[in-house]
C-alpha atoms as a PDB file:
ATOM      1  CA  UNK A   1      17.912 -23.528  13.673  1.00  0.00           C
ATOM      2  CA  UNK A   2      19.515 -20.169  14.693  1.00  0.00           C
ATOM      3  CA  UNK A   3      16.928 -18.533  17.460  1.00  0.00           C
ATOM      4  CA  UNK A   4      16.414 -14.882  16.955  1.00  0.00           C
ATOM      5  CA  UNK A   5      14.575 -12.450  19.146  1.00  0.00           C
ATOM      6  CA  UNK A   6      12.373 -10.001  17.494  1.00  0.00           C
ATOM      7  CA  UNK A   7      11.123  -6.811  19.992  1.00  0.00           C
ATOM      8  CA  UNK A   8       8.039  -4.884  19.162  1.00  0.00           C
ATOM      9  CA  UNK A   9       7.967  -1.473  20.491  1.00  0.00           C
ATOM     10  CA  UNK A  10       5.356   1.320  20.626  1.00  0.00           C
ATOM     11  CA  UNK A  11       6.917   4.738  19.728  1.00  0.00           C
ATOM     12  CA  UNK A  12       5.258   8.067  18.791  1.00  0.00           C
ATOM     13  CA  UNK A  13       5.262   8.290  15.330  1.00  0.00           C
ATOM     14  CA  UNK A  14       8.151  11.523  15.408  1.00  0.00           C
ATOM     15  CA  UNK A  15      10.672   9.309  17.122  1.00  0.00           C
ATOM     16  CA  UNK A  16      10.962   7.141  14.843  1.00  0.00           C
ATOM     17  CA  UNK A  17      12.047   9.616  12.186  1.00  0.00           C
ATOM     18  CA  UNK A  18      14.273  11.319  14.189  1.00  0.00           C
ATOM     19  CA  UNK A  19      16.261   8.167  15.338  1.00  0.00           C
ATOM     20  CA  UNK A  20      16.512   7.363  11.191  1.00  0.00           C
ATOM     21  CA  UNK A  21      17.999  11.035  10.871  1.00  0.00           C
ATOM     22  CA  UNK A  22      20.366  10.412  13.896  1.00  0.00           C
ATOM     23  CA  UNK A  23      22.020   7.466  12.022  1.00  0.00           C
ATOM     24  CA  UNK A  24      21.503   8.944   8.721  1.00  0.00           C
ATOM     25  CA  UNK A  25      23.579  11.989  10.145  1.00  0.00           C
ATOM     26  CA  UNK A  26      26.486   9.780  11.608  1.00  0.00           C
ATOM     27  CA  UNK A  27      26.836   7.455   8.540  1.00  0.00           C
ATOM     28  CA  UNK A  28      27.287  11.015   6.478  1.00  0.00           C
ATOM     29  CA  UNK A  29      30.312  11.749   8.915  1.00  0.00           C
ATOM     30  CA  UNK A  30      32.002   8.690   8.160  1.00  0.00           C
ATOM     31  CA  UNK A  31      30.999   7.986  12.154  1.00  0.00           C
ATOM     32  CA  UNK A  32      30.425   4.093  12.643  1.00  0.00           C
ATOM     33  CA  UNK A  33      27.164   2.980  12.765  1.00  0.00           C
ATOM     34  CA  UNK A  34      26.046  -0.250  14.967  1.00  0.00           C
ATOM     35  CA  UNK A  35      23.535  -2.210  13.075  1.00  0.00           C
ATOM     36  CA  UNK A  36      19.749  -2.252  14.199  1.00  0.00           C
ATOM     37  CA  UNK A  37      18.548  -5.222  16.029  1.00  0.00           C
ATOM     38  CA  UNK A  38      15.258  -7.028  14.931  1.00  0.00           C
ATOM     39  CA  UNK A  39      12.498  -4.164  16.052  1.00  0.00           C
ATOM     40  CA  UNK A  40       9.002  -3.146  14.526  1.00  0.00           C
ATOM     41  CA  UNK A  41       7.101  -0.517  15.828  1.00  0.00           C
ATOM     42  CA  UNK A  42       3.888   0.506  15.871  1.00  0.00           C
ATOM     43  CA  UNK A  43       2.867   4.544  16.871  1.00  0.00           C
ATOM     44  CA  UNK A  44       0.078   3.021  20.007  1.00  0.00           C
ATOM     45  CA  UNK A  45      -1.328  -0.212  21.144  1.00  0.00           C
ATOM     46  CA  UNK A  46      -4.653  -0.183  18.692  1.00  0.00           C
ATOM     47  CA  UNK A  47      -2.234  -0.460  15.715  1.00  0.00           C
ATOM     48  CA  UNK A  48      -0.268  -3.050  16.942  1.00  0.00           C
ATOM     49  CA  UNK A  49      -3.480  -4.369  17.766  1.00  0.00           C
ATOM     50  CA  UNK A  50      -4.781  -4.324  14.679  1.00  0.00           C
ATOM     51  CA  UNK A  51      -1.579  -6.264  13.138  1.00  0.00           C
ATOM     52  CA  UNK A  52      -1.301  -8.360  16.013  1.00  0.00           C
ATOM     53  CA  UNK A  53      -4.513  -9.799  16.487  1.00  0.00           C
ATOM     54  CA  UNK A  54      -5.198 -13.467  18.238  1.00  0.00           C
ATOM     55  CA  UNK A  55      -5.210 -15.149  15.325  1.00  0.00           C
ATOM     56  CA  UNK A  56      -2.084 -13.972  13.515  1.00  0.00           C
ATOM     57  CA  UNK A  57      -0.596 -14.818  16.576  1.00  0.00           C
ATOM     58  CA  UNK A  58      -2.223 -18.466  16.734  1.00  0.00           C
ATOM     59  CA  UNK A  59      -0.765 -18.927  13.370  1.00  0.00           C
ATOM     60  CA  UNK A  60       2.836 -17.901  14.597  1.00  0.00           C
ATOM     61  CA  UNK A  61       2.136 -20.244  17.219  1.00  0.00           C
ATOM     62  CA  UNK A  62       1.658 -22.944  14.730  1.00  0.00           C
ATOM     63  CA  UNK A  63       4.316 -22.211  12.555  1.00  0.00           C
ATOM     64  CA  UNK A  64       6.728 -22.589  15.212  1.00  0.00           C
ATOM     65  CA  UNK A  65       5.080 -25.743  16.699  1.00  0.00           C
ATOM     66  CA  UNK A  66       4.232 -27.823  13.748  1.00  0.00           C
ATOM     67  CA  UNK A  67       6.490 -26.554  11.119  1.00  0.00           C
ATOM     68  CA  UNK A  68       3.945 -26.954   8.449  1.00  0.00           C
ATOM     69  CA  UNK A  69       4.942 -27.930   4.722  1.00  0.00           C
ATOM     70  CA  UNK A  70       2.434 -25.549   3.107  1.00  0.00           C
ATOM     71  CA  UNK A  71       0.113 -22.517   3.576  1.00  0.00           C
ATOM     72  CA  UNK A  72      -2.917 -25.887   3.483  1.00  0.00           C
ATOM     73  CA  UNK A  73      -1.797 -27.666   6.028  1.00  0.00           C
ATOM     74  CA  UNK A  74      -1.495 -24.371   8.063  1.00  0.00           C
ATOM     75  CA  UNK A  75      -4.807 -23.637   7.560  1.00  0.00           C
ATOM     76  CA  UNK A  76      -5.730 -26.935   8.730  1.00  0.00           C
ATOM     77  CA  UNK A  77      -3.883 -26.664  11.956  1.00  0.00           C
ATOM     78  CA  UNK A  78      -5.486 -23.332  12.820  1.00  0.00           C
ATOM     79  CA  UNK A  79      -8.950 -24.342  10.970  1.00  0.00           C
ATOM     80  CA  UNK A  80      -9.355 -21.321   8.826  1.00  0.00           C
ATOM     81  CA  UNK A  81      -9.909 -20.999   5.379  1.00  0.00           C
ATOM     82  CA  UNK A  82      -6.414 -21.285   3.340  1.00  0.00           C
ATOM     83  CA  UNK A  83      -6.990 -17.591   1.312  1.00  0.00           C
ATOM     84  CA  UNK A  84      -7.393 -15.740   4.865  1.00  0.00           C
ATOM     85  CA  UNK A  85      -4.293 -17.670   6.267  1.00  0.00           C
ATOM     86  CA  UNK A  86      -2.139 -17.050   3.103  1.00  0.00           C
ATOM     87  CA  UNK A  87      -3.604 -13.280   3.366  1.00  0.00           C
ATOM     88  CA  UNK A  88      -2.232 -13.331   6.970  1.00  0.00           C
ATOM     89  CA  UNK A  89       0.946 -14.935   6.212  1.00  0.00           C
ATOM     90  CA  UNK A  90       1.730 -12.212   3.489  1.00  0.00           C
ATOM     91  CA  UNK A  91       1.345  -9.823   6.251  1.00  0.00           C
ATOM     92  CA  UNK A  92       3.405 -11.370   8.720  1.00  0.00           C
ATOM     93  CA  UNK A  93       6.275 -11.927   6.018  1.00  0.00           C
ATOM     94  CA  UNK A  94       6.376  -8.178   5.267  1.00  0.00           C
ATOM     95  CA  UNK A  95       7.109  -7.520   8.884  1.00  0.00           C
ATOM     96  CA  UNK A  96      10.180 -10.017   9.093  1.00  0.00           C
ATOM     97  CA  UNK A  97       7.776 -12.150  11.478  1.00  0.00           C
ATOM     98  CA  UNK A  98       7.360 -15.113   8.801  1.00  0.00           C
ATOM     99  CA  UNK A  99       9.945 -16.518   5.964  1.00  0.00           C
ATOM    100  CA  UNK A 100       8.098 -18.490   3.527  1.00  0.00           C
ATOM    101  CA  UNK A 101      10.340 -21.328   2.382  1.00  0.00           C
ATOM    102  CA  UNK A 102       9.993 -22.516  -1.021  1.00  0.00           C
ATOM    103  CA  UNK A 103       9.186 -26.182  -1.125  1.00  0.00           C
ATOM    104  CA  UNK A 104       8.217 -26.682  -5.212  1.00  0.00           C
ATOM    105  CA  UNK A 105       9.286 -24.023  -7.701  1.00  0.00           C
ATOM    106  CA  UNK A 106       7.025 -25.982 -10.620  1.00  0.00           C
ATOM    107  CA  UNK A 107       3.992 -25.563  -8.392  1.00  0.00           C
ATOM    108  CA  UNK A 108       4.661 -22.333  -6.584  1.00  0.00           C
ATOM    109  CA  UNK A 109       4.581 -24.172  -3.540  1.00  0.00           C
ATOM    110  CA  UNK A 110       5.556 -22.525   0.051  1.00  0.00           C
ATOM    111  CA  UNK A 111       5.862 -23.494   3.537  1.00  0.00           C
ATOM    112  CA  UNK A 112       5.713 -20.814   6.434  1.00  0.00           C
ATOM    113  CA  UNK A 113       9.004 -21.156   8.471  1.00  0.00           C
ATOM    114  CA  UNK A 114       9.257 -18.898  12.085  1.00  0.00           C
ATOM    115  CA  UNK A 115      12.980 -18.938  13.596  1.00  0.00           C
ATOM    116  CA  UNK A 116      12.545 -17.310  16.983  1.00  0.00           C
ATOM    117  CA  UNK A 117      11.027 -18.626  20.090  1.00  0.00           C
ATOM    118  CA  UNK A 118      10.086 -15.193  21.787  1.00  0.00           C
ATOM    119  CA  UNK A 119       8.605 -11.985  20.985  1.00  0.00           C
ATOM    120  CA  UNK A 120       9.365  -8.759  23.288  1.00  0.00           C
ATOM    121  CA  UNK A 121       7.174  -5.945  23.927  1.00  0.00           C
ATOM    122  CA  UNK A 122       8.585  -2.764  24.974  1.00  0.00           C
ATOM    123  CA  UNK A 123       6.715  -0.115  25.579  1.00  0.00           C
ATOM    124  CA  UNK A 124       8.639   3.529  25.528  1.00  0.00           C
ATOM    125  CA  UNK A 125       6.572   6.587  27.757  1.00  0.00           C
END
């Protein structure tokens, strides 16, 4: 399993942009332009709070231990109901944080894989 490091960051919103311009502007030259590790951000810590919160991270924490073979037997580890896990899941995929592998095509079928041991929070005054 190839072990990736994914850093979270909290930015003001602006910066963000700007940076996008900054590579936007030296692709346009022709200038090279290094690709962008693994980051999200978030614009303060009550977002990331808000996508972060102890139990998305318990189920991360399962994922990663237990390797489940379906959204179910996720929601059995963590003992919550399977539509709030699969709810929380969807999230967590959208942000890179989750890859759902597919385990049965005929029954739509999909286990939660995570491939990184650590998550980095940086924190930019």
């Amino acid at each position: 399993m190839k072990i990736k490091r994914i850093k979270i960051g909290l930015r003001p919103p602006g910066t963000i942009f700007r940076e996008a311009g900054q590579i936007l502007d030296r692709a346009e030259a022709g200038k090279r332009v290094s690709p962008q590790r693994e980051w999200i951000y978030f614009s303060d810590v009550r977002a990331m709070s808000k996508v972060l919160t102890p139990r998305r991270l318990e189920i991360l924490k399962a994922v990663r231990g237990h390797r489940p073979e379906s959204i179910r037997a996720l929601a059995g580890l963590v003992e919550r109901d399977v539509k709030n896990v699969a709810d929380d899941l969807a999230l967590l995929a959208s942000l890179g944080l989750v890859e759902m592998e597919v385990k049965d095509r005929s029954a739509g079928r999909k286990a939660p894989r995570v491939d990184y041991e650590t998550l980095v929070l940086e924190v930019h005054l």
